[in-house]
Protein backbone atom coordinates (compact mmCIF):
# COMPACT_ATOMS: atom_id res chain seq x y z
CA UNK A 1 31.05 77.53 21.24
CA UNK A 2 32.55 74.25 22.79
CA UNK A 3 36.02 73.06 22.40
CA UNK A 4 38.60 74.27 19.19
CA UNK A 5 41.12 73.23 18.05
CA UNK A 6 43.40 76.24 17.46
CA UNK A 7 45.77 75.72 14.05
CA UNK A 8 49.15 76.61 14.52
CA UNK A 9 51.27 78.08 11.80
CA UNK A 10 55.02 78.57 13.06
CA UNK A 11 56.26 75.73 11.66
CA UNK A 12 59.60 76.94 11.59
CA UNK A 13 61.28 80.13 10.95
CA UNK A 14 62.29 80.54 7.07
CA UNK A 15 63.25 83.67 5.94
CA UNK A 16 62.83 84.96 2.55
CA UNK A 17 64.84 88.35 1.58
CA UNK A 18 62.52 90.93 -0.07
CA UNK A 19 64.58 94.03 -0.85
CA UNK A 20 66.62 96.56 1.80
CA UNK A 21 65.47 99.08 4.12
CA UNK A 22 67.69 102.19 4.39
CA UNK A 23 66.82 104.22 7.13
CA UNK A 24 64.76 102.18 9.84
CA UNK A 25 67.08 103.10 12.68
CA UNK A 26 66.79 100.60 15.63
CA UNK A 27 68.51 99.17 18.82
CA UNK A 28 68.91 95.53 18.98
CA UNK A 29 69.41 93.62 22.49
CA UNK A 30 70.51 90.05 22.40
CA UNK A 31 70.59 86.99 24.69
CA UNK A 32 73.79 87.69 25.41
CA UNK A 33 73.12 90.76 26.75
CA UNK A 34 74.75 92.93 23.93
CA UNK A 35 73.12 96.24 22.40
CA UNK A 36 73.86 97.27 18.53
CA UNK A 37 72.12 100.31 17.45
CA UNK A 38 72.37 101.44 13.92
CA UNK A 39 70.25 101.04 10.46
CA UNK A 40 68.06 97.81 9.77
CA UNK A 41 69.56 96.93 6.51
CA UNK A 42 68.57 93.85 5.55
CA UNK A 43 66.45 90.20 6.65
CA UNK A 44 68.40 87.74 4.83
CA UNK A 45 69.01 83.47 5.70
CA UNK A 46 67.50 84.03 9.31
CA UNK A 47 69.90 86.83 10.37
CA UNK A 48 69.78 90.89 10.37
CA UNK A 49 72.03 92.89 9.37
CA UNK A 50 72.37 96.49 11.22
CA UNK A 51 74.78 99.24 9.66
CA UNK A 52 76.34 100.88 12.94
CA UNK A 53 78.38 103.09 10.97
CA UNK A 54 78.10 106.66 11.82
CA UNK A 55 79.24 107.82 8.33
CA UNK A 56 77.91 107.75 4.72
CA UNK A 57 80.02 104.81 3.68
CA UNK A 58 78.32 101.38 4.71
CA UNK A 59 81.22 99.23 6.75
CA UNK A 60 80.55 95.48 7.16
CA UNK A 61 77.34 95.21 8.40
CA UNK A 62 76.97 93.55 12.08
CA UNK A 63 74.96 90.46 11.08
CA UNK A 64 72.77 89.12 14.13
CA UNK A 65 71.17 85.70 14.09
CA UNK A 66 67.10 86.08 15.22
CA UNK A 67 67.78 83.18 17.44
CA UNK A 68 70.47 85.53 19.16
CA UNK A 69 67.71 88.59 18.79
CA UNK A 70 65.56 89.32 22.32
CA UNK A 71 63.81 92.41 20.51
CA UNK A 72 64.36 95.25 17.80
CA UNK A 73 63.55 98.51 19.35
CA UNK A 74 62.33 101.41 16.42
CA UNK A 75 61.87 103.84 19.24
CA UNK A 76 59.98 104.33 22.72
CA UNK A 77 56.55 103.16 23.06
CA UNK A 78 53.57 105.73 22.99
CA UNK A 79 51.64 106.88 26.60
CA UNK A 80 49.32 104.27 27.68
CA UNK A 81 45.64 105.82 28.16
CA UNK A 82 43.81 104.31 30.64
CA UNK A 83 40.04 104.63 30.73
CA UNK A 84 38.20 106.05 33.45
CA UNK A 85 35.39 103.77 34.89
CA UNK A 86 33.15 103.57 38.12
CA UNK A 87 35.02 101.09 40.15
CA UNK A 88 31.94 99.63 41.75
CA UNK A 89 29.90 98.18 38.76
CA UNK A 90 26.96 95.99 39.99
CA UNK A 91 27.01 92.08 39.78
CA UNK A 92 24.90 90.46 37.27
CA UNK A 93 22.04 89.18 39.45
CA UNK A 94 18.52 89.51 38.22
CA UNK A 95 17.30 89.47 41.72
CA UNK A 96 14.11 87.57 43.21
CA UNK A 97 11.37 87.71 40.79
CA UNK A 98 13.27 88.76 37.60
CA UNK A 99 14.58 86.92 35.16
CA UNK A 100 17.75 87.36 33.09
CA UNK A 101 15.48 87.33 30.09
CA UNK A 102 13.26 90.19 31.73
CA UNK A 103 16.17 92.42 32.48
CA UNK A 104 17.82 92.38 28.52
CA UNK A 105 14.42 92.99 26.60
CA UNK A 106 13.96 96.31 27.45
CA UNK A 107 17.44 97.21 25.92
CA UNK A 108 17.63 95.24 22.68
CA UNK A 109 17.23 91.42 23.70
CA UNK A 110 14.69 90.14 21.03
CA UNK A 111 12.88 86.65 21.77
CA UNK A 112 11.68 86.48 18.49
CA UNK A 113 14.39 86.43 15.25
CA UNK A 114 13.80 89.99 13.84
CA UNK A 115 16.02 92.57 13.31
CA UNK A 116 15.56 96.53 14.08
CA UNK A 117 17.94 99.20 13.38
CA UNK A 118 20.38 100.38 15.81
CA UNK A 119 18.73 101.72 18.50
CA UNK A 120 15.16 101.15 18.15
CA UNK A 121 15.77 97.91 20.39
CA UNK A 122 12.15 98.76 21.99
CA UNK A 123 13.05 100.93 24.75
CA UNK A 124 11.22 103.89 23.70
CA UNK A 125 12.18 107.87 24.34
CA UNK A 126 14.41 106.48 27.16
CA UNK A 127 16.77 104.74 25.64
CA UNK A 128 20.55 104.17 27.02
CA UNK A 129 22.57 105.80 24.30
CA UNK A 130 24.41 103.75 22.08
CA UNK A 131 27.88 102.05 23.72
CA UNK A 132 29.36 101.49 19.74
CA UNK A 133 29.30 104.66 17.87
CA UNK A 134 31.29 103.40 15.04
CA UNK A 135 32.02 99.72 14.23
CA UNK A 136 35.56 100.70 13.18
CA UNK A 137 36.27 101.17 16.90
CA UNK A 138 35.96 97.38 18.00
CA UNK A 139 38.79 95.95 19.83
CA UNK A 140 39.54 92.21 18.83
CA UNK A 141 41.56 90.30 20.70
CA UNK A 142 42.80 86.89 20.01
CA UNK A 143 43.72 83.65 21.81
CA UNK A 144 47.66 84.64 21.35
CA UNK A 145 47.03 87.73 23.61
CA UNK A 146 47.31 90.02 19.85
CA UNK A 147 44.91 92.61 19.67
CA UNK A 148 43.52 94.62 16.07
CA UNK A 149 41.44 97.84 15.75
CA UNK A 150 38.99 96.55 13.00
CA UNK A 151 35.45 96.82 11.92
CA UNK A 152 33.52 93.75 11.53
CA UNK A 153 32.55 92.81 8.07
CA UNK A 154 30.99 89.77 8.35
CA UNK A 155 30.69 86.93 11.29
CA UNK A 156 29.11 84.23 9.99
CA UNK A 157 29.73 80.68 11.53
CA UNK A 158 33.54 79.68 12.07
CA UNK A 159 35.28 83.09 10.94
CA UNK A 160 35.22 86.62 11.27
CA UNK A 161 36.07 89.09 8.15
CA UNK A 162 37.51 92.16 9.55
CA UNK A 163 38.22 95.77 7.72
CA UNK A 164 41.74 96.43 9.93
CA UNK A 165 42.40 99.96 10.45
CA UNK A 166 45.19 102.01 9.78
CA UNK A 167 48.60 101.43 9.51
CA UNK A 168 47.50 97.76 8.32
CA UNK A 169 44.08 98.64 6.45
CA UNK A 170 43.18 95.02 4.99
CA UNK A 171 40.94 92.94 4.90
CA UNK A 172 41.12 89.94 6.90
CA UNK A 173 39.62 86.53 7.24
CA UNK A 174 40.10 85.35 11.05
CA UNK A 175 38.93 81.50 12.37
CA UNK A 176 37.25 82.54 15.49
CA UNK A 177 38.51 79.86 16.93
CA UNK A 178 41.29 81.97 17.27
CA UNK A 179 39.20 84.74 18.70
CA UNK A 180 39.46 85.71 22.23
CA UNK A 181 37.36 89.03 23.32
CA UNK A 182 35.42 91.07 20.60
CA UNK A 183 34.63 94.74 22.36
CA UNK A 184 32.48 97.23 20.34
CA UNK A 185 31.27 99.49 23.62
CA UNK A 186 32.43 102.41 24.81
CA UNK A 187 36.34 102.22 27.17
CA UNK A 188 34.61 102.84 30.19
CA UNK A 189 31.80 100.42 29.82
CA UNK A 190 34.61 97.77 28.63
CA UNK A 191 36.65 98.67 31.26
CA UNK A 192 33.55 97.94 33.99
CA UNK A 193 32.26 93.99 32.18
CA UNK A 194 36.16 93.14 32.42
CA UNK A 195 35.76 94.26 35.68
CA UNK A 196 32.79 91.51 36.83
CA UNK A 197 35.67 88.58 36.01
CA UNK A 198 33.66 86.64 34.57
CA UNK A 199 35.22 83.68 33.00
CA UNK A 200 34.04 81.96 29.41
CA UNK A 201 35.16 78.79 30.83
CA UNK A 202 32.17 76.64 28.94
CA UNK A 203 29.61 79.39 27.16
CA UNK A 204 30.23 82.98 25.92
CA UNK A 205 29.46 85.87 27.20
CA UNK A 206 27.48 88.86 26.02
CA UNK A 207 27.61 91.80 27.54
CA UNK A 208 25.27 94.09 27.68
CA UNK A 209 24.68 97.65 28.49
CA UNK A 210 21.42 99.09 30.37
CA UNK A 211 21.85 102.46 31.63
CA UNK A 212 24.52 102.63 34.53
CA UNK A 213 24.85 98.39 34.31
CA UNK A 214 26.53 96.21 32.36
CA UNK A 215 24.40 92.65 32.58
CA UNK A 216 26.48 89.33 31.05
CA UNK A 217 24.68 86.26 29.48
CA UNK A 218 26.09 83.23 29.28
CA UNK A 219 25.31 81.51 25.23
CA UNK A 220 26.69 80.91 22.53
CA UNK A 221 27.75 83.76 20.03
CA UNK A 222 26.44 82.83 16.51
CA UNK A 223 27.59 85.59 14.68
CA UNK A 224 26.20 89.26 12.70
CA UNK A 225 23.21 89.77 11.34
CA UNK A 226 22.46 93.15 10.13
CA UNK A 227 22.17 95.42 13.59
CA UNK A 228 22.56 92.50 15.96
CA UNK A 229 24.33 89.60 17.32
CA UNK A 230 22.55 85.95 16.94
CA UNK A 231 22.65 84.69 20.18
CA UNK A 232 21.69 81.27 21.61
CA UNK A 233 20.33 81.74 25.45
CA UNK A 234 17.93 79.53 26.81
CA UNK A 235 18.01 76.72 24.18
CA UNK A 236 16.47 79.54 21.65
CA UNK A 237 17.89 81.74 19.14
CA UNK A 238 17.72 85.50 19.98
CA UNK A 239 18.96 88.77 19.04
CA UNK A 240 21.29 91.27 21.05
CA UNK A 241 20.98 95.34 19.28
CA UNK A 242 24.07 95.89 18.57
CA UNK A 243 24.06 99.77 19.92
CA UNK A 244 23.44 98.01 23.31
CA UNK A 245 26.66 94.94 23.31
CA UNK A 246 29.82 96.33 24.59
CA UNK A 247 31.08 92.99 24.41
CA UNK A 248 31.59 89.11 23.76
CA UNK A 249 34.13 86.59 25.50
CA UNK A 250 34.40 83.43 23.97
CA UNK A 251 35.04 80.11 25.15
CA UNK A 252 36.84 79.09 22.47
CA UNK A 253 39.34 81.58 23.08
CA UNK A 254 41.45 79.77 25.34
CA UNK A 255 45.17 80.60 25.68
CA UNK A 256 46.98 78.61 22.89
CA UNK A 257 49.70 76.89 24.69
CA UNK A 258 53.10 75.95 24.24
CA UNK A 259 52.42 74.51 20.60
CA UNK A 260 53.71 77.62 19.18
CA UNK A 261 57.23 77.89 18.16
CA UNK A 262 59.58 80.59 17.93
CA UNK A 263 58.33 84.05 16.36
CA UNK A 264 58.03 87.67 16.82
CA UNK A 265 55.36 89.70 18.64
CA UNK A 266 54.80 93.07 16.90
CA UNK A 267 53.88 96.12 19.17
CA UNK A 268 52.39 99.15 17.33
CA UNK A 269 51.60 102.38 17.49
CA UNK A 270 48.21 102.55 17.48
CA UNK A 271 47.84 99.68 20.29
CA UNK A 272 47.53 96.83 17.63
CA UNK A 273 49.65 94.09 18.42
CA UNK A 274 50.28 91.21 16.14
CA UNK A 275 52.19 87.55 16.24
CA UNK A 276 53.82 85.67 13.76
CA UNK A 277 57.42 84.87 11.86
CA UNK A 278 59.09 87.74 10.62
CA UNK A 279 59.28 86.64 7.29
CA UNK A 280 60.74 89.44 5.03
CA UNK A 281 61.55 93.13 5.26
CA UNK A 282 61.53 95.80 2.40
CA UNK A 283 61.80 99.28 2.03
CA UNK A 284 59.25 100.16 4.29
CA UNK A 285 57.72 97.35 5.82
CA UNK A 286 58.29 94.34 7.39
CA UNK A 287 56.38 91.05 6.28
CA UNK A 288 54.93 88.76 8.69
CA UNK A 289 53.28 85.36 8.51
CA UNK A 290 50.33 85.29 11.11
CA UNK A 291 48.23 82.04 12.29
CA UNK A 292 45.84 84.12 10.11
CA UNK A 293 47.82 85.53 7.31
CA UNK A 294 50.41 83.95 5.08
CA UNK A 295 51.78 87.55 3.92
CA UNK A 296 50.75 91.20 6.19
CA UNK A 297 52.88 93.84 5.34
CA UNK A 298 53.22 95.97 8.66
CA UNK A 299 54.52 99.70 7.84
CA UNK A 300 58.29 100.55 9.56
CA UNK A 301 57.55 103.71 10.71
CA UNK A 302 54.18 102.35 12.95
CA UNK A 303 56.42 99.55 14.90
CA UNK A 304 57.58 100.74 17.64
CA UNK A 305 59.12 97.26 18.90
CA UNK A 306 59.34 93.52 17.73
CA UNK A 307 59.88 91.27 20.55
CA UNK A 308 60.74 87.60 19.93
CA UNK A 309 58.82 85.03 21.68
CA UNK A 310 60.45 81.02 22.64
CA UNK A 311 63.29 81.35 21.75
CA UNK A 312 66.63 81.40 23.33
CA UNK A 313 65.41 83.63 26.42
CA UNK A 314 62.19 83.64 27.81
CA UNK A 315 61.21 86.34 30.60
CA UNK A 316 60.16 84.76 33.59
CA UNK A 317 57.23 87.62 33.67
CA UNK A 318 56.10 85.98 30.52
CA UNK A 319 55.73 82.19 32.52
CA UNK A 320 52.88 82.01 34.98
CA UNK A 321 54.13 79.92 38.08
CA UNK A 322 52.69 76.84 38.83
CA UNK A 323 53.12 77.78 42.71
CA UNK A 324 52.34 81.05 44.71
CA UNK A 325 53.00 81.69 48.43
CA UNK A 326 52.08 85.44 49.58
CA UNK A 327 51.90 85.52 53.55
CA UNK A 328 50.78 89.21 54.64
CA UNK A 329 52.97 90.44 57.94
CA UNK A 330 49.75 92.50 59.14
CA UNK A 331 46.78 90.72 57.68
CA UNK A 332 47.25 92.28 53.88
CA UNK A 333 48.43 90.71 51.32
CA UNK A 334 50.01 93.03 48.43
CA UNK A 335 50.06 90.99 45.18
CA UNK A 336 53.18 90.84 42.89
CA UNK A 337 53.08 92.40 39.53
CA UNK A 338 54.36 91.69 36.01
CA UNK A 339 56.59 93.88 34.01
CA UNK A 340 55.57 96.85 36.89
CA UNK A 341 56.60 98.38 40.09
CA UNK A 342 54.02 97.35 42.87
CA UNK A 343 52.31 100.75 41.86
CA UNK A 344 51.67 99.86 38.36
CA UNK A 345 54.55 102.15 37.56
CA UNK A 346 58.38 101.34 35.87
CA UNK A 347 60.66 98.80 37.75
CA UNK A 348 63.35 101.18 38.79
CA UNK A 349 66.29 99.63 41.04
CA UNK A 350 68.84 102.07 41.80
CA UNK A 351 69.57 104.09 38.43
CA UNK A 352 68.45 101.76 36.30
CA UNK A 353 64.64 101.25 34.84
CA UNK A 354 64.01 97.59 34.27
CA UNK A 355 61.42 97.17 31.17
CA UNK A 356 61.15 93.11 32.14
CA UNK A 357 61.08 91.98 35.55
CA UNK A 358 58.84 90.98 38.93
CA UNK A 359 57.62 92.76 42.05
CA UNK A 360 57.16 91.54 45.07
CA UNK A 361 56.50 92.38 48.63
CA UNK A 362 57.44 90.49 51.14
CA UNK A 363 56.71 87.18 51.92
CA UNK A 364 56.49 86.18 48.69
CA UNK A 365 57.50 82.38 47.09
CA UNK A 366 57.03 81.94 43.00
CA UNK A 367 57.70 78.62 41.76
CA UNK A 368 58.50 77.95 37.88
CA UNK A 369 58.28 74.72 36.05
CA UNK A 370 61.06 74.84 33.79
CA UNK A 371 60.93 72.06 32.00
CA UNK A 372 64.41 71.24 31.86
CA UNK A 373 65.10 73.13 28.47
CA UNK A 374 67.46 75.97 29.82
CA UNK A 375 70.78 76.47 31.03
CA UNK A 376 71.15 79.78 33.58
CA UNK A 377 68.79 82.13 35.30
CA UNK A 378 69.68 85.49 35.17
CA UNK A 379 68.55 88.84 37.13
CA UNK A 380 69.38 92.13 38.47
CA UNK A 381 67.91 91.59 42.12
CA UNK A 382 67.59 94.79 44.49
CA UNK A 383 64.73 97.02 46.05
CA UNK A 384 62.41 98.99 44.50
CA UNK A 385 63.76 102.90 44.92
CA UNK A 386 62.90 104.94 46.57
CA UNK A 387 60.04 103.34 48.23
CA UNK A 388 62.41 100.24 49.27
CA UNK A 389 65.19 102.25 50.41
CA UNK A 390 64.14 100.90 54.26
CA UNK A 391 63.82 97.53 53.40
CA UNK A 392 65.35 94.41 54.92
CA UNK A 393 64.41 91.56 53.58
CA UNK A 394 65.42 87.39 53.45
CA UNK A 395 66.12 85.64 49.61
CA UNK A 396 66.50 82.26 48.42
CA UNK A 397 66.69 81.12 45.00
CA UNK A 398 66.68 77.60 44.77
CA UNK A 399 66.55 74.74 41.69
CA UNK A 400 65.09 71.60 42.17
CA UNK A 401 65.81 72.11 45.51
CA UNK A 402 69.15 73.01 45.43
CA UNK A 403 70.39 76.78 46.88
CA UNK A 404 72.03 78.83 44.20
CA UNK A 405 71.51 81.87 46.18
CA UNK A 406 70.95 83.01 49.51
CA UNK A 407 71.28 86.29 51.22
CA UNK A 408 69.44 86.51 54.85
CA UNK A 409 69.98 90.07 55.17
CA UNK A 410 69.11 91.80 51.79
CA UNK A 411 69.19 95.64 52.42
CA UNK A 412 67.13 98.55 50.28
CA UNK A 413 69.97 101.16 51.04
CA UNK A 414 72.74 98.48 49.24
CA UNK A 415 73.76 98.33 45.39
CA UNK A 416 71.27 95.63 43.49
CA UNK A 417 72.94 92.13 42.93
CA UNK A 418 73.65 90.47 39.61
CA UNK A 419 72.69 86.94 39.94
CA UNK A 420 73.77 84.52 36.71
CA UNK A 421 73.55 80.83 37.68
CA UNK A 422 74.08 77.48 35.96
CA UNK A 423 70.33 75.91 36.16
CA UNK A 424 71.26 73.01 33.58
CA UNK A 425 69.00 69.79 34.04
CA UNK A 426 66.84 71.58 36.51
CA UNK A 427 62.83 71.45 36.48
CA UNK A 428 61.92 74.03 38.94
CA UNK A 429 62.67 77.09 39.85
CA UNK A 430 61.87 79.21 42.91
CA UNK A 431 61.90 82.61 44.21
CA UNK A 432 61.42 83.32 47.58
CA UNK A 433 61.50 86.66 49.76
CA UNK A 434 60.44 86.46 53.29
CA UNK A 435 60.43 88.65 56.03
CA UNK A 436 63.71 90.29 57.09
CA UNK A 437 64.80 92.22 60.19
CA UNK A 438 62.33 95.34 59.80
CA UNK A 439 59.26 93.41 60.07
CA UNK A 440 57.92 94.51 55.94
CA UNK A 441 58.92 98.08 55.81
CA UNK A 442 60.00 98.82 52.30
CA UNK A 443 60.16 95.25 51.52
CA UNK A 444 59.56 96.10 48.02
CA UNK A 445 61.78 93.37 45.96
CA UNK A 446 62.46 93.77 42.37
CA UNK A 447 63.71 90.75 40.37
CA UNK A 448 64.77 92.76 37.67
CA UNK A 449 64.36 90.96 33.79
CA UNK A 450 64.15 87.84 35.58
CA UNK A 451 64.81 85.44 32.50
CA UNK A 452 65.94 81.75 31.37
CA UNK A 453 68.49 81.28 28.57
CA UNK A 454 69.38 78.17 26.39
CA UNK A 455 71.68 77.71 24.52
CA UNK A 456 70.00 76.86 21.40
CA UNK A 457 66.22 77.24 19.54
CA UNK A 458 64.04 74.98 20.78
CA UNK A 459 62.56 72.26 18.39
């Protein structure tokens, strides 16, 4: 869909009070690495208050800055379900003698501009059943890395009207520029085209299903009509049944940058996630102001946690490094993970379960362009238990080139280390954890909610 430019609505925070919520009980970390638990009472002149009296009468209400505010916690997040797919899915090559054309008619890839209903694409008594049995199941994801539960009202040249579900149920209007990924097939058939990695660097993607494959075509997505997608491939307009697309990646939906200031990322529930400024809280909602939506009201009791995004701290986890360096001992190289234990499970060092954070195995160098806009590093460095309770390892963390920390002889069956150091004026940042004294046994390294403070908003 070529290059967009991607509007950008956090202009600055402003805060508008609209009411108090009694009730909404929460826990509130800061960048100073303070906890206050107690009621949400109020969003008033860019603060919080929280009530953390235990009795009926209301004391003086701890008042928290949301520049000071890493994330509001309502209450543990629900089980992730992952879907189950086959792990091999085939490549999308037509092979010698068949075109990509040949392969998609059978299954609901119209030369001519007609529409049929859903499924009576023209593959007869055979027919693949259909990968979207309700539209209220799609999955849209946007450029910000949100995603919304929605069924698709209308997509008709540069936006896309959505019916969100529940909690949210509204209609909304959404600039597909700022659209991502929209997924309409079954989890399993999702899961296998996000397997094929293919990338919408310069066309979209369709793809689509014919029995056990999944088949992407690079176009452009034109939008809705009726029972299928308008899709350009081949310098002609076609049509894709929708009962046979699991899915569309755009190439528009490119990652949106730096160019958006401080606000709050809003985890629900049901999966949804949503972005913007916390702009008011009432009795039992909050009220944010999206890219995409000057007022949402987003229930209380469906948040489970509002994170806030560039501000004062920023997650190293969060920053992708402009430099990696992973050297295998034996001739495999075991990647590091974000926010996970090397296993996909939680980053546990010692007693303590680390919700932010790296791993690594060893040897393993990260560097981070910093930009010069914050003042310490902090982490919680140590081995990943118990797998790492053998391992022996050698760390340096270094800015612009200077040592702030070195230990040659790092041990799995020792306490982690606290590391806080002054990284004032410095650009870049590295991490490094190379090979100790027992070869890479249990070199399983943790740096536990790696993160960058300032001392001030940016901006």
């Amino acid at each position: 869909m070529g290059n967009r430019i991607i509007p950008c609505l956090f202009f600055g925070l402003v805060v508008l009070p609209l009411g108090v919520a009694m009730g909404a009980t929460v826990t509130v970390h800061t960048v100073d690495d303070t906890t206050v638990s107690g009621r949400l009472v109020s969003l008033e002149n860019g603060a919080i208050a929280i009530d953390a009296s235990k009795g009926e009468n209301t004391a003086h209400p701890t008042t928290l800055p949301l520049g000071d505010v890493v994330e509001v916690v309502f209450r543990e997040p629900p089980p992730k379900v992952t879907p189950v797919a086959k792990p091999d899915a085939p490549e999308a090559d037509a092979g010698p003698g068949r075109s990509v054309l040949g392969m998609f008619w059978p299954f609901g890839f119209h030369p001519q501009a007609t529409s049929k209903p859903a499924g009576q694409g023209g593959d007869g008594p055979s027919s693949r059943p259909t990968t979207q049995p309700d539209a209220a199941d799609w999955q849209i994801r946007l450029v910000n890395g949100d995603s919304l539960r929605a069924r698709v009202d209308r997509w008709s040249g540069p936006t896309l009207n959505l019916k969100l579900d529940k909690p949210l149920a509204v209609d909304a209007e959404i600039p597909i520029d700022q659209v991502a990924q929209v997924w309409c097939g079954s989890a399993a058939d999702i899961a296998r085209a996000i397997s094929l990695h293919h990338d919408a660097s310069s066309e979209d993607i369709a793809f689509v299903a014919k029995d056990e494959t999944i088949i992407p075509v690079n176009g452009h997505a034109l939008g809705i009509e009726g029972e299928s997608l308008k899709f350009r491939y081949a310098e002609s307009d076609r049509k894709i049944a929708l009962n046979r697309l699991v899915g569309i990646t755009l190439a528009a939906g490119r990652p949106a940058g730096s160019n958006i200031g401080f606000h709050q990322k809003v985890s629900l529930d049901s999966g949804d996630s949503l972005s913007g400024v916390w702009w008011g809280l009432d009795t039992d909602s909050i009220v944010l102001r999206t890219a995409w939506a000057p007022s949402l009201r987003v229930p209380l009791k469906s948040i489970y946690n509002i994170g806030f995004v560039n501000g004062r701290l920023t997650y190293l986890s969060d920053l992708t490094p402009v430099k990696v360096e992973q050297t295998p001992y034996f001739g495999r190289v075991v990647p590091f993970r974000l926010d996970a234990s090397l296993d996909g499970g939680p980053l546990k060092l010692g007693d303590t379960t680390c919700a932010k954070g790296i791993a690594v195995h060893s040897r393993c160098v990260l560097v981070y362009d910093t930009g010069q806009a914050y003042e310490r590093l902090r982490s919680r460095l140590g081995f990943e238990q118990p797998a790492g309770r053998l391992g022996r390892v050698a760390v340096r963390v270094l800015a612009g080139g200077r040592v702030l920390y070195e230990n040659p002889d790092l041990r799995g069956d020792q306490p982690p280390v606290d590391l806080d150091y002054d990284i004032t004026g410095q650009r870049q940042l590295t991490l490094e954890v190379d090979f100790g004294k027992g070869q890479d046994v249990g070199d399983r390294v943790i740096w536990g909610n790696a993160r960058l403070v300032r001392s001030r908003l940016p901006g």
